[in-house]
N, C-alpha and C. Protein backbone atom coordinates (compact mmCIF):
# COMPACT_ATOMS: atom_id res chain seq x y z
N UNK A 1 149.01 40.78 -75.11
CA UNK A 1 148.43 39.55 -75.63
C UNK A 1 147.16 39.87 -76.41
N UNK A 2 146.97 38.76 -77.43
CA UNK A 2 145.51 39.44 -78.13
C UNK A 2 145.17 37.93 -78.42
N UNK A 3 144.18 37.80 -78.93
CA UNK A 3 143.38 36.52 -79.70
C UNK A 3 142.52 37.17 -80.36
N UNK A 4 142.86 36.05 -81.53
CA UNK A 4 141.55 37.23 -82.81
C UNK A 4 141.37 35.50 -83.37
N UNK A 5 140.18 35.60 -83.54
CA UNK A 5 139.41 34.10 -84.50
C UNK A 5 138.43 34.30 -84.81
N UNK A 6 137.86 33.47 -85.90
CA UNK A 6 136.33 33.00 -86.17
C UNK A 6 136.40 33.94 -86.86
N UNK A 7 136.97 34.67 -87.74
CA UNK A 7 136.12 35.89 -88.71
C UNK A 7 136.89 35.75 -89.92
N UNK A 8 136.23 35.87 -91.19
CA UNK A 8 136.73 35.79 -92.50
C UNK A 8 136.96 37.47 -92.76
N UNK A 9 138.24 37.48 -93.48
CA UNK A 9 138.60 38.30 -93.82
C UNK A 9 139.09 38.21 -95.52
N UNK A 10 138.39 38.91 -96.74
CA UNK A 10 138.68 38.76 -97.93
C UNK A 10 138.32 39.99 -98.03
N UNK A 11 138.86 39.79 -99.88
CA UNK A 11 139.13 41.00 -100.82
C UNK A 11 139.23 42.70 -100.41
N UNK A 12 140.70 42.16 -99.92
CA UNK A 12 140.77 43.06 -99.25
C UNK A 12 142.09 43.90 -100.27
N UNK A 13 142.50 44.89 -100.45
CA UNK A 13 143.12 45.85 -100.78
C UNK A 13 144.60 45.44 -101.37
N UNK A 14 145.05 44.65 -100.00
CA UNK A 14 146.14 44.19 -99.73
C UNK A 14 146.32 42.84 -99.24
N UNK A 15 146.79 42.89 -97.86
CA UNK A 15 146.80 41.47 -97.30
C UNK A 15 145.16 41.29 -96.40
N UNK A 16 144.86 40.02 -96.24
CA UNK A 16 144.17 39.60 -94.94
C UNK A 16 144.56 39.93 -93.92
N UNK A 17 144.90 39.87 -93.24
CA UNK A 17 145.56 40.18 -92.00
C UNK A 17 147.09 40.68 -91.85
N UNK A 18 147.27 41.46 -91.52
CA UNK A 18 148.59 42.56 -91.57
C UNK A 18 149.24 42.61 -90.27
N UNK A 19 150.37 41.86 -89.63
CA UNK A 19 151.10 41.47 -88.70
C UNK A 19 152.23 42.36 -88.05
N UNK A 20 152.16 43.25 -87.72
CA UNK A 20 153.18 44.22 -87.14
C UNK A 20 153.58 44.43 -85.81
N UNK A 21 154.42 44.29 -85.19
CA UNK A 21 154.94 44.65 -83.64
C UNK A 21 153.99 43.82 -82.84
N UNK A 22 154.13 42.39 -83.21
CA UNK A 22 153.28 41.78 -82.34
C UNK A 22 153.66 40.16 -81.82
N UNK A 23 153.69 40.16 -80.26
CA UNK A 23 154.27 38.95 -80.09
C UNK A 23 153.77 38.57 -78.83
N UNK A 24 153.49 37.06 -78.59
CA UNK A 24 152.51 36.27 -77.41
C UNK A 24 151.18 36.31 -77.71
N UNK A 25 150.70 36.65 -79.03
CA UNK A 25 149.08 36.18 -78.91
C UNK A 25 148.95 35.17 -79.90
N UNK A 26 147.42 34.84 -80.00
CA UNK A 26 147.07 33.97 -80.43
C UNK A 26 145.99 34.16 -81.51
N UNK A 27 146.14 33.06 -82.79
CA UNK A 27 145.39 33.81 -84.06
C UNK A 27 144.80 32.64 -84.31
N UNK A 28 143.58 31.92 -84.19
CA UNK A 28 142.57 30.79 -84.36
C UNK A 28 141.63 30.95 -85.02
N UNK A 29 141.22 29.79 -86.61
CA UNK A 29 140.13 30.29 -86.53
C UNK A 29 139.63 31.13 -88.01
N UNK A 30 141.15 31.43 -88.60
CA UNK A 30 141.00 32.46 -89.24
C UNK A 30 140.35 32.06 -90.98
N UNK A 31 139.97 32.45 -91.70
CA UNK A 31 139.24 32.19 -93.05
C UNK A 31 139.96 33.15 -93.92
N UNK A 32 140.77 33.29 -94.31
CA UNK A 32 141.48 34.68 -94.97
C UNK A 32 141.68 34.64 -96.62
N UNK A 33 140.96 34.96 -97.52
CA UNK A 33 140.81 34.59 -99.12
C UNK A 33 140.52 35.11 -100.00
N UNK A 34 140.86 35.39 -101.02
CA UNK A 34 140.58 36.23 -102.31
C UNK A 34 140.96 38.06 -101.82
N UNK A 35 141.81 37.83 -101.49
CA UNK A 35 142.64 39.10 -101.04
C UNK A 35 143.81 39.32 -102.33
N UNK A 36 144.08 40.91 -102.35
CA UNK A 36 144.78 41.10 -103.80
C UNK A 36 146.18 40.91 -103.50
N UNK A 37 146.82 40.58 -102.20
CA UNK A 37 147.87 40.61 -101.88
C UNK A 37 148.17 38.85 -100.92
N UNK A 38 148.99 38.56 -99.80
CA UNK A 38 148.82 37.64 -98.90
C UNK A 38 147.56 37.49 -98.34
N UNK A 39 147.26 36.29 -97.68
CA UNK A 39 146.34 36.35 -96.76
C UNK A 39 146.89 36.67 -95.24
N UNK A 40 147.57 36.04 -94.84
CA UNK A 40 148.88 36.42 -94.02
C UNK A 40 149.85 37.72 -94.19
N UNK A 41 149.81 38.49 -93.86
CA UNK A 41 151.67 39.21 -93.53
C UNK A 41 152.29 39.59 -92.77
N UNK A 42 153.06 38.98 -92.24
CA UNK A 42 153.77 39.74 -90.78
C UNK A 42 155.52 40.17 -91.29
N UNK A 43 154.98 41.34 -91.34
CA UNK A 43 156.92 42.34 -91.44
C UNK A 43 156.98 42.54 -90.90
N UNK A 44 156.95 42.86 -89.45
CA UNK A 44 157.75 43.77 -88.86
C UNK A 44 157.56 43.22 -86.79
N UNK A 45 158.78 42.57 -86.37
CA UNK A 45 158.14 42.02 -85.21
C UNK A 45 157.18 41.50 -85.16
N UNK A 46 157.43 40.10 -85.52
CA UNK A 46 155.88 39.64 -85.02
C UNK A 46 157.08 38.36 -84.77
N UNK A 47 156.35 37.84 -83.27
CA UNK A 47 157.40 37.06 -82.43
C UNK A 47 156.53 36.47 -81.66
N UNK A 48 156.96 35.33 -81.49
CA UNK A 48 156.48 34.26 -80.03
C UNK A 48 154.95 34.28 -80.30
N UNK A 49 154.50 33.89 -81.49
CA UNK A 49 152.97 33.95 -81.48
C UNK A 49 152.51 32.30 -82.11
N UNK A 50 151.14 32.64 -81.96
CA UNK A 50 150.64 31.01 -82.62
C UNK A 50 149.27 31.24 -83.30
N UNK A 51 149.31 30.81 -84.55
CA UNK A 51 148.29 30.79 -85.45
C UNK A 51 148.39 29.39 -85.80
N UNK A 52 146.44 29.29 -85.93
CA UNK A 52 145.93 27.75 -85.37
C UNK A 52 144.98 28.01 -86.10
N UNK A 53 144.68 26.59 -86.72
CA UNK A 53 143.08 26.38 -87.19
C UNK A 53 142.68 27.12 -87.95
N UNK A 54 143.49 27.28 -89.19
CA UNK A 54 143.30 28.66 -90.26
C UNK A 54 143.15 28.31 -91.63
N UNK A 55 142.69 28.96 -92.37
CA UNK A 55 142.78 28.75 -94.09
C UNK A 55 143.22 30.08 -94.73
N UNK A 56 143.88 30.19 -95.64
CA UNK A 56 144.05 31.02 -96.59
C UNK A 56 144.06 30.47 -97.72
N UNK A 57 143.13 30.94 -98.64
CA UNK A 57 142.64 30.44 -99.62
C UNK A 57 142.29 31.11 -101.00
N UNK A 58 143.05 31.68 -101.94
CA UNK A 58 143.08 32.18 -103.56
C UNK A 58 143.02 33.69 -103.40
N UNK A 59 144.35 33.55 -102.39
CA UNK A 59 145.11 35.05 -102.17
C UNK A 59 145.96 35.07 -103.25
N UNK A 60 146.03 36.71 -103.84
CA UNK A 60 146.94 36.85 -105.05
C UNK A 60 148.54 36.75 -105.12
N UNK A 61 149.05 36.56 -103.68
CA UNK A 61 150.54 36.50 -103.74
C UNK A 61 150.55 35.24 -102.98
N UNK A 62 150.67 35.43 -102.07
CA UNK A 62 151.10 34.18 -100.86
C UNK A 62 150.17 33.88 -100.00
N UNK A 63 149.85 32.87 -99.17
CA UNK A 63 149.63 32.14 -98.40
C UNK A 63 149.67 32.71 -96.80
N UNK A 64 151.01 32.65 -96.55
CA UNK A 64 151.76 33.17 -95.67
C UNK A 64 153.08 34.09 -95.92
N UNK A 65 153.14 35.57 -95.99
CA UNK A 65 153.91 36.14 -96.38
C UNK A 65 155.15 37.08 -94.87
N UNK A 66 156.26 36.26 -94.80
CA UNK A 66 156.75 36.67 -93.42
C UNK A 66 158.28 37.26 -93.91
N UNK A 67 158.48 38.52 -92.71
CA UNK A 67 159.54 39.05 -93.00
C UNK A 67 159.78 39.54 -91.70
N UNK A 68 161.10 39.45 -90.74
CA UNK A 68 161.18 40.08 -89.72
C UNK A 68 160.03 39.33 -88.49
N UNK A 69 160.49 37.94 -88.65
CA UNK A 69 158.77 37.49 -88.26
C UNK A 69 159.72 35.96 -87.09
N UNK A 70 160.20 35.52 -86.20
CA UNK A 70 160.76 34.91 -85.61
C UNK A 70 160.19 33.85 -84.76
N UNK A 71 160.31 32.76 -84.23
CA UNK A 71 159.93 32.23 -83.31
C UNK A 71 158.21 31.93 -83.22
N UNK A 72 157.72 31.87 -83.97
CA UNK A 72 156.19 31.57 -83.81
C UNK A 72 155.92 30.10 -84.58
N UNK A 73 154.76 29.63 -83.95
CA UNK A 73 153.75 28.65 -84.25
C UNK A 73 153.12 28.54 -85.32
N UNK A 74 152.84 27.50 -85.97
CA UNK A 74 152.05 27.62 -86.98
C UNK A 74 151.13 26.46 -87.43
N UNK A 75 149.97 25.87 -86.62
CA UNK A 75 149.38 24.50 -86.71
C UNK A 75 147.97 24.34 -87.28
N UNK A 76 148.05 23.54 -88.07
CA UNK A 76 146.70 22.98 -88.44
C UNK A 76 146.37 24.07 -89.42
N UNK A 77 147.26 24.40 -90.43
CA UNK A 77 146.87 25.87 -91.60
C UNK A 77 146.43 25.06 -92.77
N UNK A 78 145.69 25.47 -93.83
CA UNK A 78 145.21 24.82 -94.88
C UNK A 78 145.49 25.86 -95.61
N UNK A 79 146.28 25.74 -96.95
CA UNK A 79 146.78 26.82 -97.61
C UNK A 79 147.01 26.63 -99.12
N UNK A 80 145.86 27.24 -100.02
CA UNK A 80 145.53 26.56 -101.45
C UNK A 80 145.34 27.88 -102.39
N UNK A 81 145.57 27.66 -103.66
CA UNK A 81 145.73 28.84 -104.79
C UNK A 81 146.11 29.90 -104.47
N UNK A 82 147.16 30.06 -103.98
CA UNK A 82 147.97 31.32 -103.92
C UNK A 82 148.29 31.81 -105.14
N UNK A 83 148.28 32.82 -105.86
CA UNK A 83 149.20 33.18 -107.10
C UNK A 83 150.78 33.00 -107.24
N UNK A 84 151.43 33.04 -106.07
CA UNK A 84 152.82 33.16 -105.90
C UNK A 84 153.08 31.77 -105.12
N UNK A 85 153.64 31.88 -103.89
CA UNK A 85 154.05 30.72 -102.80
C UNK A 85 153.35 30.69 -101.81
N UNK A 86 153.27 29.24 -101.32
CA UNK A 86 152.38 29.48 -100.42
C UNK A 86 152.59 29.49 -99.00
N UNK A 87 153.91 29.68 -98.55
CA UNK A 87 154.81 30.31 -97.75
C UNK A 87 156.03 30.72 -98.09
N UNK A 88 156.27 32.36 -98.09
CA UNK A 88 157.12 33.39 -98.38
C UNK A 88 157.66 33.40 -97.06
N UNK A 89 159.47 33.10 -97.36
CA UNK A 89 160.16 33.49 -95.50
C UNK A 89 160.88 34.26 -96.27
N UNK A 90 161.53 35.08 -95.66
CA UNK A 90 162.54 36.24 -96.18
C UNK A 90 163.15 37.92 -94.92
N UNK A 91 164.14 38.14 -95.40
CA UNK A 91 164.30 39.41 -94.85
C UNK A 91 163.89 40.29 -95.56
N UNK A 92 164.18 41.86 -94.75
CA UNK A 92 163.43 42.92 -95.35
C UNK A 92 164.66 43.25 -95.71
N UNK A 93 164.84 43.73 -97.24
CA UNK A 93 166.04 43.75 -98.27
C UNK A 93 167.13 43.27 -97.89
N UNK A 94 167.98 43.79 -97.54
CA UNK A 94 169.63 43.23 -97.73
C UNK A 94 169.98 43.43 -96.10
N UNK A 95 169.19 43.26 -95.08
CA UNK A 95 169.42 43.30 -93.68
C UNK A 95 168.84 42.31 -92.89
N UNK A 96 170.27 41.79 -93.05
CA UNK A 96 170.70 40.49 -92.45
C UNK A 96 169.82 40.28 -90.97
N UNK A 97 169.83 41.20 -90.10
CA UNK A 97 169.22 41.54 -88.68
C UNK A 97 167.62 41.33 -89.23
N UNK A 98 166.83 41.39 -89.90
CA UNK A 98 165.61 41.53 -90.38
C UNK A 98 164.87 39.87 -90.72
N UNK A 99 165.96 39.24 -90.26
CA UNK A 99 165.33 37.86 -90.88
C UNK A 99 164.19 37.16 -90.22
N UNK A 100 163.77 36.58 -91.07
CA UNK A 100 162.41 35.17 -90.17
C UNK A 100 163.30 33.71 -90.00
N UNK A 101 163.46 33.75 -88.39
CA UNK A 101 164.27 32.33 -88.40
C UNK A 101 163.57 31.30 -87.35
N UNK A 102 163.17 30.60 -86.97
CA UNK A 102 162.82 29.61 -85.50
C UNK A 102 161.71 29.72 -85.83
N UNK A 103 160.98 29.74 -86.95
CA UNK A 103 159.47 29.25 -87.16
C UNK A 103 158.93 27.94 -87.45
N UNK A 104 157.85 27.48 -86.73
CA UNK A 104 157.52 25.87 -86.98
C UNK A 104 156.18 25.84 -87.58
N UNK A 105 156.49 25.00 -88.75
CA UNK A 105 154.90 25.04 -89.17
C UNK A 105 154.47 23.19 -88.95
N UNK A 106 153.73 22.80 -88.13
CA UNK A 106 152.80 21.83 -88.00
C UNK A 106 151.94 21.04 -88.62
N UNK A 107 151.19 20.14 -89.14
CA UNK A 107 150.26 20.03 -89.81
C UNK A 107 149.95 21.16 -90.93
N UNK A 108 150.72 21.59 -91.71
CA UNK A 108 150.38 22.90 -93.13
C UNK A 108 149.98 22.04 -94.09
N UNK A 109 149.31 22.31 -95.02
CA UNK A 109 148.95 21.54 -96.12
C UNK A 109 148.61 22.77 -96.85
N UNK A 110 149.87 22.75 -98.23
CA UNK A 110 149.92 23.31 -99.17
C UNK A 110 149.49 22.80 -100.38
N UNK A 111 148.77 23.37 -101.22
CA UNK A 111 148.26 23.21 -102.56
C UNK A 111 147.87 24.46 -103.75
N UNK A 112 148.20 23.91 -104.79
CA UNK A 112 147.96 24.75 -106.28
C UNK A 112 148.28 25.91 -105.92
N UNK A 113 149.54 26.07 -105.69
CA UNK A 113 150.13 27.63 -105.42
C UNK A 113 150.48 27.47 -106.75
N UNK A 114 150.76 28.99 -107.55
CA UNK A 114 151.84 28.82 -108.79
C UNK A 114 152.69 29.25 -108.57
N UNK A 115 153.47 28.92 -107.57
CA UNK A 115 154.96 29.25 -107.47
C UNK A 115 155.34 28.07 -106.54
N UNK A 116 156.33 28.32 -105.76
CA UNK A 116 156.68 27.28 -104.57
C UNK A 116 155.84 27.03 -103.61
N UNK A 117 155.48 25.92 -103.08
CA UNK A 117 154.78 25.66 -101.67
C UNK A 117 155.33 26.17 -100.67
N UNK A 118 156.81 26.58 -100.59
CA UNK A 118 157.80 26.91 -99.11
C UNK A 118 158.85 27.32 -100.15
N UNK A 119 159.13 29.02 -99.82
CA UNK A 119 160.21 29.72 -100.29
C UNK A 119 160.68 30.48 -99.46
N UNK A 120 162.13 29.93 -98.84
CA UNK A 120 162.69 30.39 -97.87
C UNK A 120 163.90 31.62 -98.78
N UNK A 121 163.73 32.51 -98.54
CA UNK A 121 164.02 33.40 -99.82
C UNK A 121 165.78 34.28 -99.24
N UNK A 122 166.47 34.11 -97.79
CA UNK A 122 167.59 34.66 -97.34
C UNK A 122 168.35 33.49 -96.82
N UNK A 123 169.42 33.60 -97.16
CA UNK A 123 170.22 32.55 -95.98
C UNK A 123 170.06 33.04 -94.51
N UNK A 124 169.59 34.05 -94.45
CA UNK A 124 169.72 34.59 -92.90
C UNK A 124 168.53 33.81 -92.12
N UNK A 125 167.62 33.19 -93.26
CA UNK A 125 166.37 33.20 -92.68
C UNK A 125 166.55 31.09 -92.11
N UNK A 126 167.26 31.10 -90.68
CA UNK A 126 167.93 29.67 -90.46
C UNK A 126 166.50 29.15 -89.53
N UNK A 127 166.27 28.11 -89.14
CA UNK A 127 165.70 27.00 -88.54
C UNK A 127 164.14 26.78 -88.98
N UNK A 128 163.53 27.06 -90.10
CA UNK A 128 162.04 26.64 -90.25
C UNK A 128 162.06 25.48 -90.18
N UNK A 129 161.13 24.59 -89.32
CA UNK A 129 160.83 23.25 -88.66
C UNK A 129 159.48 22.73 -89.57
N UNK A 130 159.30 22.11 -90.54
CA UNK A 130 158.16 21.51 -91.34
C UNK A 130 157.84 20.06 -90.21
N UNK A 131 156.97 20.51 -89.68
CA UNK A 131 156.48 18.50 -88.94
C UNK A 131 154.96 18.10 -89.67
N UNK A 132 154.90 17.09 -90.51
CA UNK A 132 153.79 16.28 -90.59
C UNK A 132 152.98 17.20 -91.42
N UNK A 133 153.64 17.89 -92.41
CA UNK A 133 153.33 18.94 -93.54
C UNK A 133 153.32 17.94 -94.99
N UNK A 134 152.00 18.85 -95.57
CA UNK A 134 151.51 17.87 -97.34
C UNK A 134 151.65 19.15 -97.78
N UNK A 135 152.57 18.96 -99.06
CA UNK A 135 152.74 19.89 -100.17
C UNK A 135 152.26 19.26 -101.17
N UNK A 136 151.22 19.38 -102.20
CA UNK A 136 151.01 19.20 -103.06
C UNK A 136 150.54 19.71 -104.14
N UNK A 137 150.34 19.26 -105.61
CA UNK A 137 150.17 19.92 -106.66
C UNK A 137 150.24 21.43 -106.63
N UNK A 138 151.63 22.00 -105.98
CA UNK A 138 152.17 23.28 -106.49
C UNK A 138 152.82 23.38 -107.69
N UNK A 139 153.14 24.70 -108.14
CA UNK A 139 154.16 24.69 -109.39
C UNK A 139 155.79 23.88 -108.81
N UNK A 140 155.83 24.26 -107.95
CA UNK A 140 157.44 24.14 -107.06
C UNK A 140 157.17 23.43 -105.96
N UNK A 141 158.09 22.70 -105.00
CA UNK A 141 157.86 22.27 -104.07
C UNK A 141 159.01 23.25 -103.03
N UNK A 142 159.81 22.54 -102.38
CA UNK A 142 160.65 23.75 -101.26
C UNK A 142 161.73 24.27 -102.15
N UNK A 143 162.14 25.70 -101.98
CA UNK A 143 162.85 26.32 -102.50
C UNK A 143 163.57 27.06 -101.15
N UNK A 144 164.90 26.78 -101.42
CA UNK A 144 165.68 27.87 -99.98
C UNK A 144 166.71 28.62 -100.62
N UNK A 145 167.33 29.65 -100.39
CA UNK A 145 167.89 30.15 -100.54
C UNK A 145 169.99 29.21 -100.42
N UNK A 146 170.01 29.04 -99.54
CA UNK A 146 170.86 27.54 -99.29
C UNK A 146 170.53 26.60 -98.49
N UNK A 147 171.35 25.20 -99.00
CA UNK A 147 170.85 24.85 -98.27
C UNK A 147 170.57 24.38 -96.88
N UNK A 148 169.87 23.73 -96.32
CA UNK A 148 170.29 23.30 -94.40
C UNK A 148 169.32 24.47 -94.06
N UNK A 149 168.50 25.29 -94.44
CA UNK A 149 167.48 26.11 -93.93
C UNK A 149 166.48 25.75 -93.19
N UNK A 150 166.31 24.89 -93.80
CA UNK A 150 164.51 24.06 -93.63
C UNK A 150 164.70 22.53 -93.34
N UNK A 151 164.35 21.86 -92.07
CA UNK A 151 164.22 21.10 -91.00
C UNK A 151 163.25 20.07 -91.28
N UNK A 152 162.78 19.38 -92.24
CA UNK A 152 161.62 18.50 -92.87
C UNK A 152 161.91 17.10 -91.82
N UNK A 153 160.37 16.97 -91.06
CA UNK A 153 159.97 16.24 -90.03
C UNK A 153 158.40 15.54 -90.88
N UNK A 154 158.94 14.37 -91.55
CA UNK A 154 157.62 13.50 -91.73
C UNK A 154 156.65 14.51 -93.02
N UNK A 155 157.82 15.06 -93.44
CA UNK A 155 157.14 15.91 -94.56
C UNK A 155 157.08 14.95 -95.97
N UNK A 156 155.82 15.35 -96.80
CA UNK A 156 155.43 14.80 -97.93
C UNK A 156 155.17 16.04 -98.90
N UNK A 157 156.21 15.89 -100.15
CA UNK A 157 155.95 16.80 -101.38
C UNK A 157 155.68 16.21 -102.55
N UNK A 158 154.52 16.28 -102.90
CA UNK A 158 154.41 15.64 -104.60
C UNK A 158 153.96 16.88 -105.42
């Protein structure tokens, strides 16, 4: 188990925070921005976790960038000028077993990404749960790979 909060993390190399083999803790708190890559990335196992009370904010790719990333939480995120999307779901290349599926995002509020607000990028990648989520003034609004991916609960896209 871990908990990490309260600390800004920018311009950083790559991503803000880099998510690997990690599952049951808790991420609160977080300020993550002007990073040359995500502010977010979790590839590789990252499971059963909950990130709360966060911003990522005029990261050069994504928002939230997940791959291999299952079953976690995601409440109360504020997520604005991404260069790309401002949630990336996807597998890691052409392996099907690698997907991000059973993720819920909560209260997200997406804005001025230039790409999609929510790009669910594999069919493998099945059950993302949107509850009481604002997408707005992105280039794109949800993009899935097919459709029936993505679960929209009281969601608003303009």
């Amino acid at each position: 188990d871990a908990m990490i909060g309260g600390e800004a993390d920018f311009i950083n190399e790559f991503d803000g925070l880099a998510c690997y083999e990690t599952e049951d803790s808790v991420f609160s708190g977080l300020y993550l921005h002007d990073n040359k890559s995500a502010g977010i990335s979790t590839d590789l196992n990252f499971d059963h976790n909950v990130i709360s009370d966060s911003r990522m904010v005029q990261n050069g790719t994504h928002g939230i960038f997940m791959r291999n990333s299952s079953d976690n939480r995601f409440q109360n995120i504020r997520i604005s000028g991404s260069g790309r999307d401002g949630l990336f779901i996807d597998q890691v290349d052409d392996e099907a077993r690698t997907n991000s599926s059973g993720n819920r995002f909560t209260a997200v509020t997406g804005a001025g990404s230039k790409g999609a607000a929510l790009r669910v990028n594999a069919a493998s990648c099945k059950g993302t749960v949107l509850t009481q989520c604002l997408f707005a003034g992105n280039k794109q609004g949800l993009l899935a790979a097919v459709t029936g991916l993505v679960e929209p609960r009281r969601l608003v896209v303009r």
